[in-house]
Structure formats: C-alpha cells, structure tokens
Protein backbone atom coordinates (compact mmCIF):
# COMPACT_ATOMS: atom_id res chain seq x y z
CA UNK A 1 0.00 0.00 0.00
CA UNK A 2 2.88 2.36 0.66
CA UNK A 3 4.15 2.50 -2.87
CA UNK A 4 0.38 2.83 -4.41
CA UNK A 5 0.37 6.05 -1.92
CA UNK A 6 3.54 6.73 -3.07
CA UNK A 7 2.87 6.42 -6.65
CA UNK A 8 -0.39 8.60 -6.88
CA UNK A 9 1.80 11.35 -5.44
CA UNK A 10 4.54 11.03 -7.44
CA UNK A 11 2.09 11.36 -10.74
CA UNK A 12 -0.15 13.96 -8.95
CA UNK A 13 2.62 16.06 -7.93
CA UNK A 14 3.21 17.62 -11.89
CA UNK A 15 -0.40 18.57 -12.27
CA UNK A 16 -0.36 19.87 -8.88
CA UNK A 17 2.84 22.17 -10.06
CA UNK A 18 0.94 23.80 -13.08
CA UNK A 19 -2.25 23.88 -10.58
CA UNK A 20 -0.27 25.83 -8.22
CA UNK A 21 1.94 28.80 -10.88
CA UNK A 22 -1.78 29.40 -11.96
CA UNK A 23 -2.48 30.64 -8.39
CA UNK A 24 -1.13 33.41 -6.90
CA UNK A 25 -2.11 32.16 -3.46
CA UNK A 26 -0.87 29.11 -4.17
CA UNK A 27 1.92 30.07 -6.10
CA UNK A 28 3.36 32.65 -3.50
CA UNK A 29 3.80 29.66 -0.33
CA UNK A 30 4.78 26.79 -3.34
CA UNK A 31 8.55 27.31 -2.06
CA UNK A 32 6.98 26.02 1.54
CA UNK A 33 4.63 23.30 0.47
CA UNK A 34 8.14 21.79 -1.30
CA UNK A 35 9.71 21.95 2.01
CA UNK A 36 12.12 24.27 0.94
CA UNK A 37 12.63 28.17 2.02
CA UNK A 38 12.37 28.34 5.33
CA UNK A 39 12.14 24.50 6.12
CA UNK A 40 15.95 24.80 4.10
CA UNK A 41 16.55 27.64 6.85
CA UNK A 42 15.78 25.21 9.90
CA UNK A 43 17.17 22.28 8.34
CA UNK A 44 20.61 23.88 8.04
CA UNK A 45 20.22 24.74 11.22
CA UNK A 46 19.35 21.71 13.26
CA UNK A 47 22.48 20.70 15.75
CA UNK A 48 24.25 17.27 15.04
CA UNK A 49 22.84 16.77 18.61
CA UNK A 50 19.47 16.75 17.75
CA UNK A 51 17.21 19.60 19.05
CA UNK A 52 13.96 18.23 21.49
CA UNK A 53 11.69 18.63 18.64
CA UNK A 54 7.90 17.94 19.17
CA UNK A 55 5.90 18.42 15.85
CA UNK A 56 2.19 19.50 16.06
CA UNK A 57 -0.04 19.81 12.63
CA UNK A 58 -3.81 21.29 11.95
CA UNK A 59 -5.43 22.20 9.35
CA UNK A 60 -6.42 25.89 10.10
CA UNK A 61 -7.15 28.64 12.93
CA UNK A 62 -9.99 26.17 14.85
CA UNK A 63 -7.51 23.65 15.03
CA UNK A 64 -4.83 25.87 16.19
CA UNK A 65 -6.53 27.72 18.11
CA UNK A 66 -7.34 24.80 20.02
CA UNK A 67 -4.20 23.24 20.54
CA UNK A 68 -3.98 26.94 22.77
CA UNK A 69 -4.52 24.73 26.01
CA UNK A 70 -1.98 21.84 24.92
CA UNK A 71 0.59 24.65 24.31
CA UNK A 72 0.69 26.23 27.45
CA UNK A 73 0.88 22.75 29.45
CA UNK A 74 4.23 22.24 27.37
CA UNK A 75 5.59 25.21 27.92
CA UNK A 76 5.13 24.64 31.77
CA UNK A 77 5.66 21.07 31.69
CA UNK A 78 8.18 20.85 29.29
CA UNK A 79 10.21 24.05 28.54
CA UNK A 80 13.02 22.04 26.76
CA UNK A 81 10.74 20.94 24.06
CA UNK A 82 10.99 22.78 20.86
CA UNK A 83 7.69 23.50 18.85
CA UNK A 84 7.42 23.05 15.33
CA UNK A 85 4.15 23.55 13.92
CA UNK A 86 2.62 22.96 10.75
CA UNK A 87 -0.68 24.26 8.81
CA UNK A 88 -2.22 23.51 5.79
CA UNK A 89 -3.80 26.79 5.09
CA UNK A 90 -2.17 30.27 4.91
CA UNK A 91 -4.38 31.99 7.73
CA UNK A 92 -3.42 29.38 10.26
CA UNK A 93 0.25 29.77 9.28
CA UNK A 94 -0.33 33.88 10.13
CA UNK A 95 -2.04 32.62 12.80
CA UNK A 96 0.79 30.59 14.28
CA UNK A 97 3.30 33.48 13.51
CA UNK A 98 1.53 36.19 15.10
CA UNK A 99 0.75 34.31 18.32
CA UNK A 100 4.55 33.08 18.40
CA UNK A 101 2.75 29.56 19.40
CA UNK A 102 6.27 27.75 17.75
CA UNK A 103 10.02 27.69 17.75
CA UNK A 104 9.17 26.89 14.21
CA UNK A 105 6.62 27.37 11.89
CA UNK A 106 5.65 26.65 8.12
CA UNK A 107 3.10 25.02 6.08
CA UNK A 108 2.92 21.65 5.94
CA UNK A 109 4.83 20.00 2.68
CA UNK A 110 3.17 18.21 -0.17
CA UNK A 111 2.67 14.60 0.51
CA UNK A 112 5.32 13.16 -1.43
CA UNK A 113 7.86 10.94 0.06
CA UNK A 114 10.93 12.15 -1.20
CA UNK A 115 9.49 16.00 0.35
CA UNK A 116 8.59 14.32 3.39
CA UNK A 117 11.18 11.89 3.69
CA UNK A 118 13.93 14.40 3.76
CA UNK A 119 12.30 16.72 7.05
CA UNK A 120 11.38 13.73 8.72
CA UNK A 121 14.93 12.42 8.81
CA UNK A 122 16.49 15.56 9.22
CA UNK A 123 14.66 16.74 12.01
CA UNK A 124 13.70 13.97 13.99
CA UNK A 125 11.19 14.76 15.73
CA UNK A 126 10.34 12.79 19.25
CA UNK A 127 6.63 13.05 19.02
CA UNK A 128 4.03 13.90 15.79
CA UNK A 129 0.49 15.37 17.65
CA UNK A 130 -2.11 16.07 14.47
CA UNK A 131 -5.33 17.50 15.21
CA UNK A 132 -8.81 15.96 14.09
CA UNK A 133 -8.15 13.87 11.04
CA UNK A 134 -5.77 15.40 9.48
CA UNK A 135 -4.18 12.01 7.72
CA UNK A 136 -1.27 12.29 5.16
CA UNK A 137 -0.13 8.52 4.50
CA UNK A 138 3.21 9.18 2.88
CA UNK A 139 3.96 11.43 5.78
CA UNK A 140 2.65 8.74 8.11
CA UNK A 141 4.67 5.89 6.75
CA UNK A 142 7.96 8.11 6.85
CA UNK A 143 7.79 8.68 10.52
CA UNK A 144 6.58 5.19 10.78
CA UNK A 145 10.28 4.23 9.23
CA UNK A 146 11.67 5.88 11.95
CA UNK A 147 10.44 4.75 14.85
CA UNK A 148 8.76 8.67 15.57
CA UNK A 149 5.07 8.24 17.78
CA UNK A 150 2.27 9.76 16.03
CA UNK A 151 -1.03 10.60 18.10
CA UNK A 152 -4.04 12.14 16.91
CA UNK A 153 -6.17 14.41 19.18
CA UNK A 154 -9.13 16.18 19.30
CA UNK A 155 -10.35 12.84 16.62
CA UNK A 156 -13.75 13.77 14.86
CA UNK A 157 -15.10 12.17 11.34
CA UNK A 158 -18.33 13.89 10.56
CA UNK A 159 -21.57 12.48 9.21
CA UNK A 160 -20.75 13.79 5.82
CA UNK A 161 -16.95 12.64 5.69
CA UNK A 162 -17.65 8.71 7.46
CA UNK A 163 -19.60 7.64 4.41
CA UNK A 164 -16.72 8.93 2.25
CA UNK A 165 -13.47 7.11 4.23
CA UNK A 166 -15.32 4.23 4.57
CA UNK A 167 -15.72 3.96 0.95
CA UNK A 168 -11.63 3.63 0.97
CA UNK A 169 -11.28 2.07 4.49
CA UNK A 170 -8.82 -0.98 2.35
CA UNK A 171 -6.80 2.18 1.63
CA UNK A 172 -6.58 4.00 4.98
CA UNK A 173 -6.14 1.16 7.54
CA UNK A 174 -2.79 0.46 6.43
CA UNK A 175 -2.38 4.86 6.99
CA UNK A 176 -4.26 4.25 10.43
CA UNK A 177 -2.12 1.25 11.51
CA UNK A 178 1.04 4.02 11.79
CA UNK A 179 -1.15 5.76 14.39
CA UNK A 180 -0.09 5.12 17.97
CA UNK A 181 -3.01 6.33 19.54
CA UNK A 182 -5.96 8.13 18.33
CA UNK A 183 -7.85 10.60 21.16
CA UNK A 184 -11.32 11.27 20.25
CA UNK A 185 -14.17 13.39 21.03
CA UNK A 186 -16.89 11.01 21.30
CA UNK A 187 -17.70 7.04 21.50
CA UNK A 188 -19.51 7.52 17.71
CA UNK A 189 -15.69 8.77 16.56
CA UNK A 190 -14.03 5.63 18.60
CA UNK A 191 -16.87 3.56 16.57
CA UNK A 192 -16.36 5.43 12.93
CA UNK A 193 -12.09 4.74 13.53
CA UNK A 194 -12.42 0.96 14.40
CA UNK A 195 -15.25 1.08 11.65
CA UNK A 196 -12.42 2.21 8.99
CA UNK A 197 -9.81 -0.72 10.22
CA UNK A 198 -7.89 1.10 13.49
CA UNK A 199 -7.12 -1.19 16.16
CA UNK A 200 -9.59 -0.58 19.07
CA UNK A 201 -6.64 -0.78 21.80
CA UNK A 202 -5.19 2.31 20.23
CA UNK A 203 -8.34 4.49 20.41
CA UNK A 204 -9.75 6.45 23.67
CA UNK A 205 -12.38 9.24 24.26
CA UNK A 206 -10.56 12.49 25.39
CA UNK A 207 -13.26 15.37 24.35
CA UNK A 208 -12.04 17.89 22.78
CA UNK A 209 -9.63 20.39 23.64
CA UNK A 210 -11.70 23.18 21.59
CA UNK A 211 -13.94 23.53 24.74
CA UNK A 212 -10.94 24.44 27.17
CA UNK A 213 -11.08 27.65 25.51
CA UNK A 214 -11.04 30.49 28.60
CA UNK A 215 -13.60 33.08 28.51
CA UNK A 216 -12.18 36.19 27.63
CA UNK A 217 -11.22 39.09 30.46
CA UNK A 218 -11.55 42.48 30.58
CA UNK A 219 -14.92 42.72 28.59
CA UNK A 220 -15.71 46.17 29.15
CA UNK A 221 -11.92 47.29 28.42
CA UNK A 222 -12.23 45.48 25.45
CA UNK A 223 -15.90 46.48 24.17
CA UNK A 224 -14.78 50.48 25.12
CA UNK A 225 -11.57 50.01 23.01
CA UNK A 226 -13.95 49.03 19.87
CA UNK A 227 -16.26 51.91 20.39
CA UNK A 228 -19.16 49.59 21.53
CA UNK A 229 -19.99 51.35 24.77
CA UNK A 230 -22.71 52.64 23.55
CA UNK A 231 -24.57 49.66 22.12
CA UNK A 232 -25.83 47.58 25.28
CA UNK A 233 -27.17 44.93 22.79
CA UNK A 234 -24.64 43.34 20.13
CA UNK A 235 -26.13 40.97 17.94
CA UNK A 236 -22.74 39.02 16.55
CA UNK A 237 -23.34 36.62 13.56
CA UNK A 238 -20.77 34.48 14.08
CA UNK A 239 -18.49 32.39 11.33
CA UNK A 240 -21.59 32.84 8.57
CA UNK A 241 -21.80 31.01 5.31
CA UNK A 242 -23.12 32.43 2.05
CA UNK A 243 -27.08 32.27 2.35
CA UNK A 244 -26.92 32.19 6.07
CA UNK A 245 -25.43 35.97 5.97
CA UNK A 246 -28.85 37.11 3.91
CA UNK A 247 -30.79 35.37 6.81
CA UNK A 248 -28.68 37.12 9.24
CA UNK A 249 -29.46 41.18 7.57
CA UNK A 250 -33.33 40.06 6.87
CA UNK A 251 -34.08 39.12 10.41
CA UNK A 252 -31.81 41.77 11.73
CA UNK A 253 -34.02 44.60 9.48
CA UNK A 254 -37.06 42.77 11.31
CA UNK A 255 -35.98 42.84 14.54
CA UNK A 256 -35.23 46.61 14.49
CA UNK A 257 -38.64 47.09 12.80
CA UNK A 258 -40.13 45.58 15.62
CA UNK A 259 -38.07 47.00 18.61
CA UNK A 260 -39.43 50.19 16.65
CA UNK A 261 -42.59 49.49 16.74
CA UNK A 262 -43.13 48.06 20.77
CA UNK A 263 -40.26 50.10 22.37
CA UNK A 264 -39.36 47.33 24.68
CA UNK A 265 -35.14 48.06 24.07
CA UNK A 266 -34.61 51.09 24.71
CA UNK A 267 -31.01 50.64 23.37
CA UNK A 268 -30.22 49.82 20.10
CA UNK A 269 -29.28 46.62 18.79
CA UNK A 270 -25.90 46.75 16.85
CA UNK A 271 -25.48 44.20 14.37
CA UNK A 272 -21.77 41.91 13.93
CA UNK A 273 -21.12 40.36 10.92
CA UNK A 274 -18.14 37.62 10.75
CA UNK A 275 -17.98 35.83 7.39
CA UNK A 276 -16.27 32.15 7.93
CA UNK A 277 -14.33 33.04 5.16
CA UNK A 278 -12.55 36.68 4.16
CA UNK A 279 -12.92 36.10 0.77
CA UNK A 280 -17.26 36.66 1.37
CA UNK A 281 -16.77 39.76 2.49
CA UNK A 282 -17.76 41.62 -0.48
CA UNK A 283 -20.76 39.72 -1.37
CA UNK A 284 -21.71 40.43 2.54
CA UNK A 285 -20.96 44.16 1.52
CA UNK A 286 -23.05 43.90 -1.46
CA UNK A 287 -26.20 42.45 0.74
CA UNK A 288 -26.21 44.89 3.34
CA UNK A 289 -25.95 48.00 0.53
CA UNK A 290 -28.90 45.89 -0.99
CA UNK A 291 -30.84 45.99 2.17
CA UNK A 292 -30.18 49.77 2.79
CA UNK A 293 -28.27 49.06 5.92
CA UNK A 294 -25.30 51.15 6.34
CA UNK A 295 -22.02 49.62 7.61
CA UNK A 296 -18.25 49.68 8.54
CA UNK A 297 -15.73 46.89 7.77
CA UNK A 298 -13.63 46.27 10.78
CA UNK A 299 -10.72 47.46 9.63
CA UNK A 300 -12.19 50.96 9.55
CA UNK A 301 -14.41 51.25 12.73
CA UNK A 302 -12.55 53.40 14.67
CA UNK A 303 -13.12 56.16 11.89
CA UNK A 304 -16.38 55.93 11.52
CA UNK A 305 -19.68 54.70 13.45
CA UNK A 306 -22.82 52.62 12.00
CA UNK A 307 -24.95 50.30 13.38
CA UNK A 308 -23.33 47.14 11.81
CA UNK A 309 -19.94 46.01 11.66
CA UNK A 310 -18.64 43.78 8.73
CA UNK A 311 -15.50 42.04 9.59
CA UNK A 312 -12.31 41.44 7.72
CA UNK A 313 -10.07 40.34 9.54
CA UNK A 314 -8.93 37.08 11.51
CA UNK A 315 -9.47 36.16 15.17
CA UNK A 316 -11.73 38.19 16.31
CA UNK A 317 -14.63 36.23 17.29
CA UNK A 318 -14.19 34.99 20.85
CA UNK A 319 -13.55 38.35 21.73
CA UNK A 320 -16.69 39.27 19.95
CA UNK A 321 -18.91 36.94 22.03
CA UNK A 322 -17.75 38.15 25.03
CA UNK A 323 -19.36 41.53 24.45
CA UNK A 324 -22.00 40.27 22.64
CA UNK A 325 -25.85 39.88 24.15
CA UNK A 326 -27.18 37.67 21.14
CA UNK A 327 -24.98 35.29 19.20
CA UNK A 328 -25.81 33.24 16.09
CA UNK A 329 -23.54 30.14 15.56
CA UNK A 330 -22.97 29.80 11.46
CA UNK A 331 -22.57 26.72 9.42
CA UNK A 332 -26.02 25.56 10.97
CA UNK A 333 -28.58 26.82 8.17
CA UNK A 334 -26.93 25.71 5.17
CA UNK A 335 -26.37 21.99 4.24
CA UNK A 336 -22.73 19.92 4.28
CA UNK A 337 -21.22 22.02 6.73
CA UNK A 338 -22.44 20.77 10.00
CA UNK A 339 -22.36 23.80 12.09
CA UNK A 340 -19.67 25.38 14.54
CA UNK A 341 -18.47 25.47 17.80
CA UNK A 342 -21.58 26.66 20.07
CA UNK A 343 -19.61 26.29 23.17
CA UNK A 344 -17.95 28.84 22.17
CA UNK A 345 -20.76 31.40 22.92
CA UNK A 346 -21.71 29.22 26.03
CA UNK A 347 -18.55 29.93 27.65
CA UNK A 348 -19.41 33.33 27.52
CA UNK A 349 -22.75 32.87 29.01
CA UNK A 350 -24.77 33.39 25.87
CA UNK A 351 -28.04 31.55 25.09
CA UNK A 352 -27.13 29.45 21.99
CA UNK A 353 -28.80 30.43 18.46
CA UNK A 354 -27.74 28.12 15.63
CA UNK A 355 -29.65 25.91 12.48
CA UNK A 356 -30.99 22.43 12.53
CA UNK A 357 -27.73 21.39 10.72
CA UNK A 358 -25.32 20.21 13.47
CA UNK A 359 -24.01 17.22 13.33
CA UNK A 360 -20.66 18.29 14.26
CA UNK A 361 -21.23 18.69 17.78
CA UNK A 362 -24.32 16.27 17.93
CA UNK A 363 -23.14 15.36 21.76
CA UNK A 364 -23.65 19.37 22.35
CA UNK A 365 -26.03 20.39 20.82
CA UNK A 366 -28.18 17.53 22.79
CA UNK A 367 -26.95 18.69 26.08
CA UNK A 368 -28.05 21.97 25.27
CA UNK A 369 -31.20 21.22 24.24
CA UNK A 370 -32.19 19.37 27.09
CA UNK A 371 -31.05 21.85 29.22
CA UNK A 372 -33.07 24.73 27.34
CA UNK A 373 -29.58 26.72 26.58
CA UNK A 374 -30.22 26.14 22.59
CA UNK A 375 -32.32 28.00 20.34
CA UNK A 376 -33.14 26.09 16.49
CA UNK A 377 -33.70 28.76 13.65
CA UNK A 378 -34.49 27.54 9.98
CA UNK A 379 -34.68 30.60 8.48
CA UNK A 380 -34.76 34.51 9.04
CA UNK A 381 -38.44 34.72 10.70
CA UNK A 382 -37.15 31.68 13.35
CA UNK A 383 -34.04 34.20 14.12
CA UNK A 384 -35.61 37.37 14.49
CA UNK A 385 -38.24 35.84 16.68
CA UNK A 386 -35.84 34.35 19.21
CA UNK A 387 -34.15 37.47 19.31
CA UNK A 388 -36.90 39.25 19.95
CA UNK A 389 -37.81 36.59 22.78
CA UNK A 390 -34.41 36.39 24.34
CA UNK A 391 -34.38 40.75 24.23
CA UNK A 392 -37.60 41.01 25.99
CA UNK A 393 -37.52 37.98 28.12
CA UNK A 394 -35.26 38.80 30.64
CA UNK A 395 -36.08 36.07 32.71
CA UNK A 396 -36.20 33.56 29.78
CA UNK A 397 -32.93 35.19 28.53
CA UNK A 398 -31.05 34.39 32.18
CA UNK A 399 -32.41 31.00 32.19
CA UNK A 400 -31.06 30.09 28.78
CA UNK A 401 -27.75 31.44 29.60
CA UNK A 402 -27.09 30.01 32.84
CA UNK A 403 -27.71 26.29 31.03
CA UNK A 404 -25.39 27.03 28.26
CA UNK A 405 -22.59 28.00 30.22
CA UNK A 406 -23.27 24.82 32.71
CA UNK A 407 -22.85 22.60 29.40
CA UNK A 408 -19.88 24.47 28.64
CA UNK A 409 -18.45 23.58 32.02
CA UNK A 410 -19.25 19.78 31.53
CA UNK A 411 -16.86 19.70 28.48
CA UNK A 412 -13.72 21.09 30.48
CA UNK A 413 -11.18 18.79 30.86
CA UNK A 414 -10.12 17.24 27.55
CA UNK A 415 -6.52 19.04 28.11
CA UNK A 416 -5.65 17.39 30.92
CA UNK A 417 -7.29 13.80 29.50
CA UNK A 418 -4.97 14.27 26.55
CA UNK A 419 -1.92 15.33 28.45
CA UNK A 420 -1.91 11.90 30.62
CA UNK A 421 -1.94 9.98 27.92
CA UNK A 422 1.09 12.44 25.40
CA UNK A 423 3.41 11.96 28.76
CA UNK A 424 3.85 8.32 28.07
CA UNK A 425 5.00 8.80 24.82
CA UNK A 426 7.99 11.43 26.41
C-alpha cells in the first residue's frame, strides 16, 4: 500500500505544479509546500545533537486555536521541548506566527515521500500530535520508518466525511495502523475509527480540547476600546456562510422594525457580521448595501460609526462573544457544513442560536437542548423571533444562559485527559 500512496503522489505532484503557478495564493507559499525556504533555513540549522523537537499539525485557525490549552501545558511542563508547527492553510500559518505559538513554523509539505522523507529524517522529531483527522499517509509511513510516535487528538469524522473514508477504508487502515493512539471526542468517533480498520486498543475518548477555551477578560476594556460602549445589545453573527449571511441582515431589518414598533429596548441593537471566510466579504458588503443598511468593515471602525460592523479580519470572534448579548452560531442553516463550535458562545454565558444542521457537535447540541440553553432557527423569521424573545424575556434570557454555560463547564477537561496519555509517549 505504501508505494500505491507513493505512486499517486509522485504522478499527482506535476499537475499539482501547473495547478499551483496558476495561483497566486498558491503560487506565492509553493517554495513552503516543497519543504524548501524556510524548512531549508531550519534544516541547516538543526544541531548534530538533535534539538527536542515535538511536531504538532492542523489544518487551520480552529484547530490551532485549540491546541492553545496543549501549548501552554508544554511550555510549563516541558520548557526544553521545541515547537514546530505545521498548517495547511495560509491563515493558520499567520495565525501561528503572530501568536509566536512555535520555535518553528511553516506550512505543511506536499505529501510526497521524497518531500517528506527528507524533514522527517532531518529533524527527527520525538513526538508527531495532528489534530482531528488530518491524515497524510506518505507522511505517516515516513515517521513510521523511523520509529517517531504519532497521536491524533481532538479525533472527529463527521456524518458527511464517514460515508466517504469508509468507501476507501482498504486504503486507509494500512495509513491508520502508523497511528499510535488516536484521542477522540466522542464514542460515535471511537466507533467510525475501528469502523475504517484502526485497532480498538489504540483508540480512547478524550473530548475535545476546543472547549478548554477560557472566557475572555476584561470585557468592558475590550468592548470600550472598539467603540461599543454605547450599544448595550450586540447581535454578533458568528463564522456565517453564504445564504446564512442574507438570513442574518433580513431578520436583523425585522428585529429593528419591531423594537421600533413596541419600544421594549430602549437601546439599540448593533449588528456583527463575521464571514467564515474573508474572501465573502464583499458579497456580505453587497447584501447589506442591498438591504439599505449602512455599515463599517472592521478594519475601519474606529473612523467611523454605524450600526453594523462587517469584519475582515482574523481572530476576532471569541472576543466578539464576550461583548455580545445575542450570538448566532454559522454553518447551521446551510447543508454539508455541519455547524460550529456553540460552546464557544456558552462559555461566555450566551443563550445558543444556531440551524438544525449540526451534526458536528451532535453530543452538544443535545446537552443543550435538554437543558433549554439552545435556540433552532431555519430561516430569518425563526431568528428574528428568538431574538426578539431572548431581548424582551429577561427572565427567559437568564435561564437560557445560565444552562449554556453549565454545558460548557461539563466539556472542560479534555486538556488534561490528553496530556496523561502524550506523557507516556515522552
């Protein structure tokens, strides 16, 4: 099985050249997804000693973002360790730059074996950690060859991937037997892994270090440093998909119609858009011009006021929540995406508004709902009503809020769960 993984790459890897010149995203990080550039810079580098090197991978921000917890326990537990870390898309690479998470830090390399091959020998690294299911076999069965443990954490295979893996499960169990232990976030994951060919004695339930998040501090410093203070209620539309961000400005116009109309907030209600993706935020722009609703982009709010703020930039929405009164959860409405994290806005002691379409947190999303911290919208009239309810319900509103955060506190712990079980492999 190696050399069929190894021949697909080899013949992919020319199309995937020409793919890439005709990109300019692409083609500007090509030097890094060949391992060369700055992976020649640390390669050079590396002592004939060998430097502690522990190498972490995921796929964007989320997954970065959520390795936040893991981080800080090696820095306290392990100071001689040396970071490298390794994304596959541009804005977690920024990401991981601007935080100064690593020692090292580039994108991950094509998976070809003689790209791989070569940093995996070189650097030697004592311990691979990949987030989710991130799986790259040719990368896999090079740190296999040498002897290098590779654990997975934070393990989740949606509804919409399973069907898809299982399809080629005769392909990936020879990738999954490299795996010395897989963490996941749920029994159903343990069942979907031993379902694709992983041996069950390598698999255990951690959670999920995503909800071991902190709330954020300092609201109010933070909220008067935006030029919020005057909006008691923020409405923040959080990580919005095309579609879902026309929901978001029709109920929005319907709410303020309403609040018009009764009076019951006497304060305005200040709308916060945050497209999933940058690259939406001029169709957003376009919709909002469309629905004569005047706006600021992010980038520009401290020049100029409106009533709704358009973002576009990165990493801004935890701190968002935290000022926030109402929060809708994106990737819920629209199909194939399966929702994001709604502990997120639990943590923050928000009531919970998302879509039906959820299966990404399906554990969640029950314990809120039995607990009455969720809200279920299918389309603008659902969200502007439960705005409306949660606005003038202050009773209801409290309620709501007090049983998301207690879910949120249910889910603590995955850090530590996964940190046991990493030590054994130091």
């Amino acid at each position: 099985m190696r050399l069929f993984f190894a021949t697909f790459a080899y013949l992919a890897f020319p199309f995937f050249c020409l793919y890439a010149l005709a990109k300019k995203k692409l083609r500007t990080s090509f030097s890094k997804r060949l391992g060369l550039g700055e992976w020649n810079d640390l390669l050079r580098n590396i002592s004939t000693q060998n430097d502690n090197f522990i190498w972490f991978h995921g796929a964007s921000n989320g997954e970065i973002n959520a390795l936040t917890s893991i981080f800080k326990k090696f820095d306290l537990e392990y100071p001689d360790y040396k970071r490298i870390i390794t994304t596959t898309s541009l804005t977690g690479y920024d990401l991981v730059k601007n935080r100064k998470f690593a020692f090292f830090n580039s994108l991950l390399p094509l998976d070809v074996p003689i790209i791989v091959q070569r940093i995996v020998n070189k650097i030697k690294p004592k311990l691979f950690i990949c987030t989710e299911t991130e799986i790259w076999p040719n990368l896999f069965f090079a740190l296999k060859a040498k002897n290098i443990p590779i654990i997975l954490i934070n393990v989740r295979i949606s509804d919409y991937s399973f069907p898809h893996y299982f399809a080629f499960r005769k392909f990936l169990t020879p990738v999954l037997d490299c795996v010395d232990l897989a963490l996941t976030q749920s029994e159903l994951n343990s069942e979907r892994l031993v379902a694709l060919g992983m041996d069950a004695a390598k698999i255990k339930v951690a959670g999920s270090t995503k909800y071991d998040v902190s709330p954020v501090q300092e609201v109010n410093g933070y909220r008067n440093s935006l030029g919020l203070n005057n909006f008691e209620n923020i409405f923040v539309a959080g990580s919005v998909w095309p579609d879902e961000d026309q929901i978001v400005i029709d109920a929005y116009k319907k709410v303020l119609e309403q609040l018009e109309e009764t009076q019951e907030v006497k304060n305005k209600l200040q709308l916060v858009i945050v497209p999933r993706h940058l690259e939406n935020v001029p169709a957003v722009s376009e919709k909002l011009r469309n629905a004569g609703l005047e706006f600021v982009l992010w980038s520009e709010r401290l020049t100029s006021k409106k009533d709704v703020l358009l973002v576009d930039t990165m990493g801004e929405l935890a701190r968002l929540y935290s000022v926030a009164r109402i929060v809708f959860v994106g990737g819920s409405i629209v199909k194939n995406v399966g929702g994001h994290n709604p502990l997120e806005p639990a943590m923050c002691k928000l009531p919970v508004i998302m879509g039906e379409n959820t299966n990404n947190f399906r554990e969640v999303i029950q314990d809120l709902k039995s607990v009455g911290g969720l809200f279920e919208v299918e389309n603008s009239a659902d969200l502007s009503d439960a705005i409306l309810k949660l606005l003038s319900n202050s009773q209801l509103y409290s309620s709501s809020a007090g049983s998301a955060f207690s879910v949120w506190q249910k889910y603590q712990g995955a850090t530590e769960e996964i940190m046991n079980e990493v030590k054994k492999f130091l």
